[in-house]
Protein backbone atom coordinates (compact mmCIF):
# COMPACT_ATOMS: atom_id res chain seq x y z
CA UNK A 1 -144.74 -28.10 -104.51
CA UNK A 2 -146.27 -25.03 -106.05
CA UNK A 3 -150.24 -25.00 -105.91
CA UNK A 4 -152.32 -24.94 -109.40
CA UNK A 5 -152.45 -22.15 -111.51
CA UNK A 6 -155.99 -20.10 -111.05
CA UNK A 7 -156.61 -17.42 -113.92
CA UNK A 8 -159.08 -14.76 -112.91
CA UNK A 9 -161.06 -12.59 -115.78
CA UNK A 10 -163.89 -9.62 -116.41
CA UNK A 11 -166.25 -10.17 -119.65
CA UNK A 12 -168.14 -7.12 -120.99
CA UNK A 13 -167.75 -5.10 -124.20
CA UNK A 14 -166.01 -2.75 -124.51
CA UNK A 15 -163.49 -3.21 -121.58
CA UNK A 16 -160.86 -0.17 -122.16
CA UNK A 17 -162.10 1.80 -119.64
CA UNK A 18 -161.78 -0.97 -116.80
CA UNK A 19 -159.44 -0.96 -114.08
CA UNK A 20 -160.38 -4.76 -112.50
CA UNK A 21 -157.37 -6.35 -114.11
CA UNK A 22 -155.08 -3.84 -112.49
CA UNK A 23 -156.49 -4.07 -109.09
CA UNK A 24 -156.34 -8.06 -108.64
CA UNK A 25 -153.03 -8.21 -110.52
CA UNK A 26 -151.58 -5.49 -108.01
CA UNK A 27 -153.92 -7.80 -104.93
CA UNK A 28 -152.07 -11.00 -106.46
CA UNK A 29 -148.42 -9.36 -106.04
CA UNK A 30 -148.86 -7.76 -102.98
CA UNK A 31 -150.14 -11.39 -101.87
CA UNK A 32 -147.54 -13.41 -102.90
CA UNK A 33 -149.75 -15.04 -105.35
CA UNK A 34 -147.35 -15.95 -108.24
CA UNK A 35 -149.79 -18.77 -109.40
CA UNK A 36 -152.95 -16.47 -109.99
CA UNK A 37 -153.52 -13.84 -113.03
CA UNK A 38 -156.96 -11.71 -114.43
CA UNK A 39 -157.46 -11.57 -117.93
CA UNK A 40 -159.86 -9.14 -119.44
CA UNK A 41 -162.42 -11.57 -122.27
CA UNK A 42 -163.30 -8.53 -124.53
CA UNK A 43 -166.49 -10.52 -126.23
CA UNK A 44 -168.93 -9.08 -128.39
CA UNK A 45 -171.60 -11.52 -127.97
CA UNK A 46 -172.56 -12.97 -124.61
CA UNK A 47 -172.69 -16.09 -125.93
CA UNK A 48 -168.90 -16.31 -126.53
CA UNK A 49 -168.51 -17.66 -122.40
CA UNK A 50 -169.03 -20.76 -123.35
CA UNK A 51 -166.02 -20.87 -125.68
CA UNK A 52 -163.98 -19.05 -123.04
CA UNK A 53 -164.71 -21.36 -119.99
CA UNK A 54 -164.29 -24.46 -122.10
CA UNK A 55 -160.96 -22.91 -123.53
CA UNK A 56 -159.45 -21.67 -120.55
CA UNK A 57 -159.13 -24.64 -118.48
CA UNK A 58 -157.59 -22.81 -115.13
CA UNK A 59 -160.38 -20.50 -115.25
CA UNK A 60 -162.05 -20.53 -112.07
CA UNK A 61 -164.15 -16.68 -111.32
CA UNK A 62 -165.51 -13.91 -113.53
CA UNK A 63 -166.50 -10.33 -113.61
CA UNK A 64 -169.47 -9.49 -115.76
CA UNK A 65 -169.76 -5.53 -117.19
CA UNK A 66 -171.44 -3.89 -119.27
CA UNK A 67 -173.79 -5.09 -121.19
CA UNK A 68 -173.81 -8.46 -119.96
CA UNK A 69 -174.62 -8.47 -116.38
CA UNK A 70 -178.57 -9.96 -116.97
CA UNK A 71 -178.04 -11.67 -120.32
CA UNK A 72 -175.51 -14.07 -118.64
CA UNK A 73 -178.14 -15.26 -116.50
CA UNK A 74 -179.64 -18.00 -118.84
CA UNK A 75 -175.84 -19.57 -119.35
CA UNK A 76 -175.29 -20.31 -115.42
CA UNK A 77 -176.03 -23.41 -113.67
CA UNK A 78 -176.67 -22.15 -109.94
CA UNK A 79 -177.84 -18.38 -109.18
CA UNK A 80 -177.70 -16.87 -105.56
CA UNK A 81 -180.92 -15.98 -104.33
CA UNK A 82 -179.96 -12.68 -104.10
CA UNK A 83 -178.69 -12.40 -107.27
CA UNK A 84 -182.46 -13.96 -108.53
CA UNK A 85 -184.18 -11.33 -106.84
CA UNK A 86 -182.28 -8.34 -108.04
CA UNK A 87 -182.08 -9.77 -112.10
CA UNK A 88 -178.35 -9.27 -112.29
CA UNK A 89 -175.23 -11.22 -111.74
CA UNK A 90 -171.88 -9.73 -111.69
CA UNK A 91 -169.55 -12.62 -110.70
CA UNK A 92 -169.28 -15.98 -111.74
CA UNK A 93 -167.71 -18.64 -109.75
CA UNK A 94 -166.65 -21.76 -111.48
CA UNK A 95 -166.57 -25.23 -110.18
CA UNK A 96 -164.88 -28.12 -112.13
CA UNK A 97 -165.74 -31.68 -111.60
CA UNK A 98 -164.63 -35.12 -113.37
CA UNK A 99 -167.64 -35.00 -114.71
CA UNK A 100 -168.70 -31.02 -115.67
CA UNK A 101 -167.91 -27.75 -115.00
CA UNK A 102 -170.13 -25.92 -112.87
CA UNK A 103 -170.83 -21.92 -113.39
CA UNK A 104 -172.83 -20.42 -110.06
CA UNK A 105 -173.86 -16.47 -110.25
CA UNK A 106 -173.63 -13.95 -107.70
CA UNK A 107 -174.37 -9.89 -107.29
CA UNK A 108 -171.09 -8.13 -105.11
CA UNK A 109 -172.68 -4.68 -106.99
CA UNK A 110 -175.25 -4.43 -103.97
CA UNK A 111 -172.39 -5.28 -101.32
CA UNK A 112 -170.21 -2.55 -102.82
CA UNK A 113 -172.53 -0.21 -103.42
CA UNK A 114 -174.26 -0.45 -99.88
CA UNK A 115 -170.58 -0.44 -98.34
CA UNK A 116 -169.82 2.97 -99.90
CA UNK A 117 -172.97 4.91 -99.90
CA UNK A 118 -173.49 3.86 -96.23
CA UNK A 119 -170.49 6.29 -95.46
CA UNK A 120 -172.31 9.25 -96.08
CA UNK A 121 -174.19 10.51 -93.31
CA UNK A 122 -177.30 9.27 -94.89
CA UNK A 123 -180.75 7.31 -93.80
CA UNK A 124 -183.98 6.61 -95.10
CA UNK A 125 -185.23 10.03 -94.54
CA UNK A 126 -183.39 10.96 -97.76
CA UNK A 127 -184.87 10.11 -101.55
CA UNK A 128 -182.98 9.33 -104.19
CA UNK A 129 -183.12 9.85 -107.99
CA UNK A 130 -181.47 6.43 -109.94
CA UNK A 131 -180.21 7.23 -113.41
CA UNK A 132 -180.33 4.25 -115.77
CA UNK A 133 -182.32 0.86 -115.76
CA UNK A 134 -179.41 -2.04 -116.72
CA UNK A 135 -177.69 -4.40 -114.65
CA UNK A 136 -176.37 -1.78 -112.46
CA UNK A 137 -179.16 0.05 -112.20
CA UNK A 138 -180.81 -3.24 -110.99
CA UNK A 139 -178.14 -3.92 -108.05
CA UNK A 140 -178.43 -0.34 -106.90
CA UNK A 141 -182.20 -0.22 -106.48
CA UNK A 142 -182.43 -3.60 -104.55
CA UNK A 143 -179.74 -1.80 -102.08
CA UNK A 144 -181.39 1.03 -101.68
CA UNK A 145 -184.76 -0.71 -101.01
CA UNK A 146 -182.84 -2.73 -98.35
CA UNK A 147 -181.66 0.33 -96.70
CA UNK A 148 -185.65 1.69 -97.05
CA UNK A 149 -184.40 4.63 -98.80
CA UNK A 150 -187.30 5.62 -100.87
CA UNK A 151 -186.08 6.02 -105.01
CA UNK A 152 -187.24 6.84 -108.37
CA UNK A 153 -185.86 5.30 -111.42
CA UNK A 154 -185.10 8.11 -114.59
CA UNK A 155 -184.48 6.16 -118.01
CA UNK A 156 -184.87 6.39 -121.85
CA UNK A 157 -186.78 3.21 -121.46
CA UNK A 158 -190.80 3.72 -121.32
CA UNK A 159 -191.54 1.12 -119.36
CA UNK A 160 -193.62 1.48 -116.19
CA UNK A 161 -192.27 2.86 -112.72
CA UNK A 162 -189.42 4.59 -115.14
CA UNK A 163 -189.97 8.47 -115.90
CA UNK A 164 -188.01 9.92 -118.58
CA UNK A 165 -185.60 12.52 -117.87
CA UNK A 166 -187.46 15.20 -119.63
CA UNK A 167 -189.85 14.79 -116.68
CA UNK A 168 -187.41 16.09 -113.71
CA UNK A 169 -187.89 19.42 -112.35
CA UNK A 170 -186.86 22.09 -110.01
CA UNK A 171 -189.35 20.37 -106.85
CA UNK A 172 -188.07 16.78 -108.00
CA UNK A 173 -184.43 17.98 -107.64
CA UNK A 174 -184.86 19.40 -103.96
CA UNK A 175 -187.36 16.70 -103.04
CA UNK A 176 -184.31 13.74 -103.70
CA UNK A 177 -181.03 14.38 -102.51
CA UNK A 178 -179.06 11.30 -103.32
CA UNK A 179 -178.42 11.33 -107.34
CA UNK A 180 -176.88 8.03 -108.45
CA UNK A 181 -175.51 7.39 -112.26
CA UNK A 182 -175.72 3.94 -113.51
CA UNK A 183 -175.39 4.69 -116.98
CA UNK A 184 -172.11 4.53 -118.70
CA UNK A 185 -172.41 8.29 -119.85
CA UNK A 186 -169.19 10.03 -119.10
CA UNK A 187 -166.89 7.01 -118.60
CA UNK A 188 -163.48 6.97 -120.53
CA UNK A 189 -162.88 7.16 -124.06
CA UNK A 190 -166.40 9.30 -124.08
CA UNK A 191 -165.19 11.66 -121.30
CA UNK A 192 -167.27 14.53 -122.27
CA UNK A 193 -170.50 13.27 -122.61
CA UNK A 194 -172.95 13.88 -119.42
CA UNK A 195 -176.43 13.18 -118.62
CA UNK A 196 -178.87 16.17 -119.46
CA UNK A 197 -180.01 16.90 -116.07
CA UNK A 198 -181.41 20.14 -114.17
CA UNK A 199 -178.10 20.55 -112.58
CA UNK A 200 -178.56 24.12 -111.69
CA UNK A 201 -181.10 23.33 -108.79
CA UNK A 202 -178.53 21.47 -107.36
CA UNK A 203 -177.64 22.82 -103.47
CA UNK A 204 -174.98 21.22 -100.88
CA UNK A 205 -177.65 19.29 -99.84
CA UNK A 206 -177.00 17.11 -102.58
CA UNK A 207 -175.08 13.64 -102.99
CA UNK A 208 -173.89 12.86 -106.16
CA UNK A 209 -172.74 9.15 -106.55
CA UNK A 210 -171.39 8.11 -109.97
CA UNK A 211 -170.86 4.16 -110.82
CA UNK A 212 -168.56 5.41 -113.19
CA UNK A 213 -164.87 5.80 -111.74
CA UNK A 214 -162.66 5.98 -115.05
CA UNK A 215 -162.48 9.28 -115.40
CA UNK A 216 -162.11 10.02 -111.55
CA UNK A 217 -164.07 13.10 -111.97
CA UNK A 218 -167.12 12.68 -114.81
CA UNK A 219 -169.02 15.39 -116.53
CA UNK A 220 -172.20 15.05 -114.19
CA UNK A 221 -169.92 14.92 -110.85
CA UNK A 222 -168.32 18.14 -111.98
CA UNK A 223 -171.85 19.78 -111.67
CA UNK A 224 -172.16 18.68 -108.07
CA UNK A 225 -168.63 20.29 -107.72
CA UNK A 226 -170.26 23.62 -109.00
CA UNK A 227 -172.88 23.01 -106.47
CA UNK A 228 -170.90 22.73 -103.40
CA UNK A 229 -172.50 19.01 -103.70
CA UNK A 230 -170.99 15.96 -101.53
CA UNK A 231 -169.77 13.48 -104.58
CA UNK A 232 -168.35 9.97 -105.07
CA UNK A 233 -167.11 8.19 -107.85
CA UNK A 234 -167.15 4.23 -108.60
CA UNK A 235 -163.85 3.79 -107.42
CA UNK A 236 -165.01 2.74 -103.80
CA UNK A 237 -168.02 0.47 -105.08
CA UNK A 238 -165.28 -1.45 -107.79
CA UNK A 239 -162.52 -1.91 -104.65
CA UNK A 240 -165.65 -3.38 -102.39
CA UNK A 241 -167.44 -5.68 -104.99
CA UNK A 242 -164.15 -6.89 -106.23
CA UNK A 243 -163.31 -8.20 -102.41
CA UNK A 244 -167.23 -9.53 -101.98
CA UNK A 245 -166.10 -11.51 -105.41
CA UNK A 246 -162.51 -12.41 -104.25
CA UNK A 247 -164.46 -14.34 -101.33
CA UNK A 248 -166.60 -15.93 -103.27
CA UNK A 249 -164.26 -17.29 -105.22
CA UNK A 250 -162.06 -18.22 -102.48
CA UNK A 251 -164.86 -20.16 -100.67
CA UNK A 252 -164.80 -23.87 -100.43
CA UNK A 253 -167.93 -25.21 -101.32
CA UNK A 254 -169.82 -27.07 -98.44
């Protein structure tokens, strides 16, 4: 008898540049998992999950993206404590009853980040510069205090602890080796955009890691390429958070 059909799906807006739906639909086939698709919810408000979950009655995990990845807090019922402390969620299990349907959040970002920056010949005598203060940005700071790597957050925001990017210069640059992008600034359609940065105190010294990973090769990892610079794209971080959330959904509860 074949098993129930589970339907898998990313929310975020916009979602063209996104390759989860490929990767678990090519992770279902090479699995033998006829009975299990991904579907990519394209929403403009956050509020529109609601109407998908109660809609899509086989749907049992979600992706978050861009923009929604702290806004989708206040519509879950359960949220890992990890997930509380770092003030993102990027995967949503869901857990149907008789009697309700239960949505529990979770943050794979910090598992695949830490698993791919971790194979750089890095430790905590390194600093690192963090571009961006969203969801991402949130995930990525929490792992790099867990690995006691010492960071400093660069954003449009003026909020405290954030310096804008005006403020960077030459003895910032040498002073923190690991750059990390967690804006969306250079990912596909908007290919030539790029963060302005002091790139030209760049040195091989430097490790440039970009969250983005659609296009392979961004505007502000093509200045580490000038720079002799070690680099890394998103495309690690998506394949290692999507298998963190693939076991998550997979687990029974207790």
């Amino acid at each position: 008898m074949q098993s129930q059909n589970k339907t898998f799906g990313l929310i975020g807006y916009p979602l063209g540049h996104s390759y989860s739906k490929g990767h678990f639909s090519r992770k279902f086939e090479l699995e033998g998992l006829v009975n299990h698709s991904y579907e990519n919810f394209e929403i403009p408000s956050i509020g529109l999950i609601k109407k998908i979950v109660r809609e899509t009655t086989d749907l049992v995990g979600l992706n978050v993206t861009i923009p929604y990845k702290q806004t989708v807090m206040s519509y879950l019922d359960e949220i890992d404590p990890v997930a509380v402390k770092i003030g993102a969620v990027n995967t949503i299990k869901i857990t149907r009853t008789s009697s309700r349907c239960i949505l529990s959040g979770y943050n794979t970002d910090v598992i695949g980040f830490t698993k791919s920056v971790t194979r750089w010949p890095i430790n905590n005598s390194i600093k690192a510069l963090v571009f961006g203060s969203g969801g991402s940005s949130l995930a990525i700071r929490y792992a790099l205090g867990q690995l006691d790597i010492e960071f400093t957050t660069v954003s449009r925001k003026k909020e405290e602890g954030f310096i804008p990017y005006e403020a960077l210069t030459e003895e910032m640059v040498i002073d923190h080796l690991l750059w990390v992008n967690c804006t969306p600034v250079g990912m596909f359609p908007d290919v030539h955009e790029m963060l302005s940065l002091p790139y030209q105190y760049l040195t091989p010294g430097h490790y440039l890691f970009d969250l983005v990973y659609n296009p392979e090769i961004t505007g502000f990892l093509s200045k580490g390429i000038e720079a002799g610079s070690r680099l890394m794209n998103g495309s690690t971080m998506l394949y290692e958070q999507a298998e963190a959330s693939w076991e998550i959904w997979m687990k029974q509860p207790v």
